[in-house]
N, C-alpha and C. Protein backbone atom coordinates (compact mmCIF):
# COMPACT_ATOMS: atom_id res chain seq x y z
N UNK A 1 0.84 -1.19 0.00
CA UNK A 1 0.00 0.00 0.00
C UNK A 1 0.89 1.26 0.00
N UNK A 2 0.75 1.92 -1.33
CA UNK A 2 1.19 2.98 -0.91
C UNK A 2 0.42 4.57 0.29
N UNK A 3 1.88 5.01 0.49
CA UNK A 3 1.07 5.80 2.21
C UNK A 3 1.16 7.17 1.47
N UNK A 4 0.44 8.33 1.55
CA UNK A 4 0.57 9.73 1.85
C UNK A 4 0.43 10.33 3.17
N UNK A 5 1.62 10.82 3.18
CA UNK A 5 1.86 11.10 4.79
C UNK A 5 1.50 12.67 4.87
N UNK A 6 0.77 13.67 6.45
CA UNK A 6 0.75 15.10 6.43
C UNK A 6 0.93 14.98 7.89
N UNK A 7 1.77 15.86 8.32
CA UNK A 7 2.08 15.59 10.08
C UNK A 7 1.67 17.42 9.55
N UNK A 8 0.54 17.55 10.57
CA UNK A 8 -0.37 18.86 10.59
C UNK A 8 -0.47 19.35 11.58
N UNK A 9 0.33 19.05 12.73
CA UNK A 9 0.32 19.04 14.37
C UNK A 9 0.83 20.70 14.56
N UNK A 10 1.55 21.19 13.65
CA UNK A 10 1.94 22.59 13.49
C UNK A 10 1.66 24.04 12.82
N UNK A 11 0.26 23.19 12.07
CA UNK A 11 0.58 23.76 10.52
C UNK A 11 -1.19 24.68 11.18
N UNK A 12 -1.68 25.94 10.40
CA UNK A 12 -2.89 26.70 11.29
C UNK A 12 -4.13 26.54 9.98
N UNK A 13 -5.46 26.33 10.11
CA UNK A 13 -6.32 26.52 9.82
C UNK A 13 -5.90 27.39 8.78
N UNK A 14 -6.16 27.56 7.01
CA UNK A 14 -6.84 26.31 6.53
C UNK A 14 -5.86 25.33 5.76
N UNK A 15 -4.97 24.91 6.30
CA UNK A 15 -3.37 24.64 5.12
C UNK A 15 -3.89 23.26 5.45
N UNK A 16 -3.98 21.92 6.51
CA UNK A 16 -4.08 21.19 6.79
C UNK A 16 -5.03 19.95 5.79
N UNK A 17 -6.62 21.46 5.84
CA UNK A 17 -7.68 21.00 4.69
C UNK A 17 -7.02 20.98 3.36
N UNK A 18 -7.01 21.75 2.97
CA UNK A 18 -5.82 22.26 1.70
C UNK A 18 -5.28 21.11 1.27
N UNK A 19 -3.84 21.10 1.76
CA UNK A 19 -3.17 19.33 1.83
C UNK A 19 -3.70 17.96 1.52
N UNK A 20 -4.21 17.89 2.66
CA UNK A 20 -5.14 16.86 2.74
C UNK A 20 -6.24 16.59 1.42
N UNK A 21 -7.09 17.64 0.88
CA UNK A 21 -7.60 17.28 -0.42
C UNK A 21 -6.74 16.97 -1.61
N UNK A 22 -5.59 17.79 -1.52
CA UNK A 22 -4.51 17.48 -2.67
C UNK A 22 -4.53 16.12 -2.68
N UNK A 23 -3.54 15.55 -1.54
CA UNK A 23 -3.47 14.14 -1.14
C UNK A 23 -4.30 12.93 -1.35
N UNK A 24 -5.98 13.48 -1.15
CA UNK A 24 -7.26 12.57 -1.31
C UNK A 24 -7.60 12.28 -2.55
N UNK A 25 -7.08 13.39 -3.61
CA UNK A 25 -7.37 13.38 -5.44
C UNK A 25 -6.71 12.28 -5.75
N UNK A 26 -5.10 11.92 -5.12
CA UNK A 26 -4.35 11.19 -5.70
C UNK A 26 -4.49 9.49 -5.56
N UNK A 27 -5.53 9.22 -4.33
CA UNK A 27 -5.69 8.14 -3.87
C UNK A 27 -6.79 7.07 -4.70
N UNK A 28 -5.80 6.16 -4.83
CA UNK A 28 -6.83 4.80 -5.55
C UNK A 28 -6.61 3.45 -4.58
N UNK A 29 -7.40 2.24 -5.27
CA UNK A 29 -7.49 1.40 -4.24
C UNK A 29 -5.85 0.79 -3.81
N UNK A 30 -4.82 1.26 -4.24
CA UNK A 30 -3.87 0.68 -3.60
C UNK A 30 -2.98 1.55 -2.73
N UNK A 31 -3.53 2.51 -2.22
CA UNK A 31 -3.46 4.02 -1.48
C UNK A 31 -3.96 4.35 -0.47
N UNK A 32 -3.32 5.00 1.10
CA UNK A 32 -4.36 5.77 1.68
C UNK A 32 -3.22 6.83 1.90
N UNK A 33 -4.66 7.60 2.91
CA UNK A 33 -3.54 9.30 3.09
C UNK A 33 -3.84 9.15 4.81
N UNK A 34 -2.38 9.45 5.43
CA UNK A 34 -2.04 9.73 6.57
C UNK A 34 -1.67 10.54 7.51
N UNK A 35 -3.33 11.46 8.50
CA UNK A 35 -2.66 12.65 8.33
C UNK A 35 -2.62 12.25 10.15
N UNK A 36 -1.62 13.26 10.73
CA UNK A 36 -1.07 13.34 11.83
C UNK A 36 -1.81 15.32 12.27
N UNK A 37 -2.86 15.19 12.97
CA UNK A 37 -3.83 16.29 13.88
C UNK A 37 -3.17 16.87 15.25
N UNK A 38 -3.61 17.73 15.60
CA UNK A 38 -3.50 17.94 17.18
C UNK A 38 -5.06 18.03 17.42
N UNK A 39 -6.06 17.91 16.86
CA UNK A 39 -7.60 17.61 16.76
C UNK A 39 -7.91 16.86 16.09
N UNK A 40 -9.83 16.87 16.09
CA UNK A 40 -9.94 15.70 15.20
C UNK A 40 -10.41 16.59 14.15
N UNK A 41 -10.30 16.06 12.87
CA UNK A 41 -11.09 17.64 11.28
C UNK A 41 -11.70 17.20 10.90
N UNK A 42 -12.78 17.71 11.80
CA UNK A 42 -14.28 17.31 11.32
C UNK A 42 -14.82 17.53 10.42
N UNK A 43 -14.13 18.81 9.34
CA UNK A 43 -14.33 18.94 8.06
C UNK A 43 -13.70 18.13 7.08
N UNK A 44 -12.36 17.42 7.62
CA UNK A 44 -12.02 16.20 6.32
C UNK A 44 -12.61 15.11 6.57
N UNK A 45 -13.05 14.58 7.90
CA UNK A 45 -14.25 13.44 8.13
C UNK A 45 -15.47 13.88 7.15
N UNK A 46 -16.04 14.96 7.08
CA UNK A 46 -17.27 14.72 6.75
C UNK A 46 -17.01 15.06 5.17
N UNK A 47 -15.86 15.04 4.97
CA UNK A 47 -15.68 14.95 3.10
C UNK A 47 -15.30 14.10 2.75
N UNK A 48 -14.61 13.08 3.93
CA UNK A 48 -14.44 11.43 3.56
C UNK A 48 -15.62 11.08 3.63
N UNK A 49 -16.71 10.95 4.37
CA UNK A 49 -18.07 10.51 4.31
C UNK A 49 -18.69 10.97 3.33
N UNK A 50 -19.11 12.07 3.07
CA UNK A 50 -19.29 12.41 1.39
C UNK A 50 -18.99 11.79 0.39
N UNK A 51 -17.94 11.30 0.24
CA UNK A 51 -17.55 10.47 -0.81
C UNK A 51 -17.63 9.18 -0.63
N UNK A 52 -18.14 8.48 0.33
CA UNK A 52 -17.84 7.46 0.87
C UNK A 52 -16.43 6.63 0.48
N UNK A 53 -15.51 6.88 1.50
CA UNK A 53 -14.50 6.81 1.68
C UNK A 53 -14.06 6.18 2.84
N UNK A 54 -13.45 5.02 3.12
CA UNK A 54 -13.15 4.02 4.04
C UNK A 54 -12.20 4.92 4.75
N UNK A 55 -12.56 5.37 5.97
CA UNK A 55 -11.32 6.06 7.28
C UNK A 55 -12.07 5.78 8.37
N UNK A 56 -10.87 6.38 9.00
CA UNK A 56 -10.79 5.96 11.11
C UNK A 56 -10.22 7.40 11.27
N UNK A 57 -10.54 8.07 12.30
CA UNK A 57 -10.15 8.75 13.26
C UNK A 57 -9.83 8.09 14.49
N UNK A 58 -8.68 8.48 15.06
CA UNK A 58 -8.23 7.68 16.57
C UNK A 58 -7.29 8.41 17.15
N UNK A 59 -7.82 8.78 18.21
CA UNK A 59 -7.12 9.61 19.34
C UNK A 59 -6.00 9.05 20.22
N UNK A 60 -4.53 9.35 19.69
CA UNK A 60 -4.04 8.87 20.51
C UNK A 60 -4.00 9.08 22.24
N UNK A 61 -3.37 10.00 22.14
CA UNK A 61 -3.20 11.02 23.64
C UNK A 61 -3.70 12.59 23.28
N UNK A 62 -3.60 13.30 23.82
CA UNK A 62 -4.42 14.86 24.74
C UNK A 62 -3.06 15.47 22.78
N UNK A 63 -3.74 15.82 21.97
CA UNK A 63 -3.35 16.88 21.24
C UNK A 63 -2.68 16.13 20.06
N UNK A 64 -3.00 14.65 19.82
CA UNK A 64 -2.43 13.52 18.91
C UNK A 64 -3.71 13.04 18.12
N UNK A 65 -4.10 13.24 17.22
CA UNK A 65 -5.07 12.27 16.14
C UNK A 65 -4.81 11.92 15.06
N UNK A 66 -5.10 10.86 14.87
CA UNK A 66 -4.31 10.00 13.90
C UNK A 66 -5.56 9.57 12.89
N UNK A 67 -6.03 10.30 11.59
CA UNK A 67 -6.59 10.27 10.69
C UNK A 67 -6.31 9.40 9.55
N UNK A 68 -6.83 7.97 9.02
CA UNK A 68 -6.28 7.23 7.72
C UNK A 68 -7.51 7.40 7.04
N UNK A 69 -7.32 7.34 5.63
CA UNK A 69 -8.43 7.30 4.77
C UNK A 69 -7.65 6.68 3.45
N UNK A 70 -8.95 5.89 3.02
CA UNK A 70 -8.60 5.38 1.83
C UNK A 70 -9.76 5.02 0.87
N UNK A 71 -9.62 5.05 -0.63
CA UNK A 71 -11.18 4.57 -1.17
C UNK A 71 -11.08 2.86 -0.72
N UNK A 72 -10.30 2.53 -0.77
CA UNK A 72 -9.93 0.95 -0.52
C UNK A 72 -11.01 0.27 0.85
N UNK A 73 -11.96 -0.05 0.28
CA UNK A 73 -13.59 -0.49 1.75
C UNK A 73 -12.62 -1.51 2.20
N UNK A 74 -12.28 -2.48 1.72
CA UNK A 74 -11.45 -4.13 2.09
C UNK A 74 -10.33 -4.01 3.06
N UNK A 75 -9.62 -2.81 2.95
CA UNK A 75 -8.57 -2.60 4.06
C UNK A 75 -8.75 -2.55 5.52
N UNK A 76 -8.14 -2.70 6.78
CA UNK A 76 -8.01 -2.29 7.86
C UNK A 76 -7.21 -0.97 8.53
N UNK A 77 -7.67 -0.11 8.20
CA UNK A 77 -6.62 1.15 8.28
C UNK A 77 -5.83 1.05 9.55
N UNK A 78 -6.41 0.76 10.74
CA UNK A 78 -6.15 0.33 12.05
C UNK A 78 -4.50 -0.20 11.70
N UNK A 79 -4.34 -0.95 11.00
CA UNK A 79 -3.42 -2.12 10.78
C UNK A 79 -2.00 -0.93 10.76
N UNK A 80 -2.54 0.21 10.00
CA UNK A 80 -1.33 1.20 9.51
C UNK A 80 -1.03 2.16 10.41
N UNK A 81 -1.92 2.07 11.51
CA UNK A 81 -1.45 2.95 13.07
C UNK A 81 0.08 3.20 13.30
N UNK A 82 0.49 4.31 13.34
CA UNK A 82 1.98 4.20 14.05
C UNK A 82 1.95 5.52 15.26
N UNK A 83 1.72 4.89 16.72
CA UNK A 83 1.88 5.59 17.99
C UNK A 83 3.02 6.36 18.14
N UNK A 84 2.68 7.39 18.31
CA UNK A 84 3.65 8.54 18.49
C UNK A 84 3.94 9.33 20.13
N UNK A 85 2.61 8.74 20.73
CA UNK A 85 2.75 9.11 22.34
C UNK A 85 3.57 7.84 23.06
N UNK A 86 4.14 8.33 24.17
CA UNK A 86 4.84 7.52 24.95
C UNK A 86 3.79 7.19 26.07
């Protein structure tokens, strides 16, 4: 699987959305996009749901969310978790 990675933990309202759609154009079923939050973006959730689009949101720790999306329904995004809190 190829990964698209966005570590957004720094980056301010609206660059994150921005990114992230770039990233979502490019994705087919052997693809997801991986973005790294200090929230959860409830505006790229509800444009992955729009499209119906296979993702997870998952909170690691206090200012860590870990966003996967992919068109790929058959995958386990879970599987591609990588913990960044100690």
């Amino acid at each position: 699987m190829k990964r698209y990675f966005l570590d957004a933990r720094e980056l301010e309202h609206p660059i994150p959305l921005e990114r992230s759609i770039i990233y979502l154009k490019k994705l087919d079923e052997n693809s997801y996009y991986y973005l790294l939050h200090r929230k959860e973006p409830i505006p790229l959730l509800a444009l992955a749901n729009e499209h119906n689009l296979n993702y997870i949101s998952y909170q690691e720790c206090e200012n860590i969310w870990h966003i996967l999306i992919s068109p790929n329904k058959d995958i386990n995004l879970e599987q591609f978790i990588q913990k960044v809190c100690e």
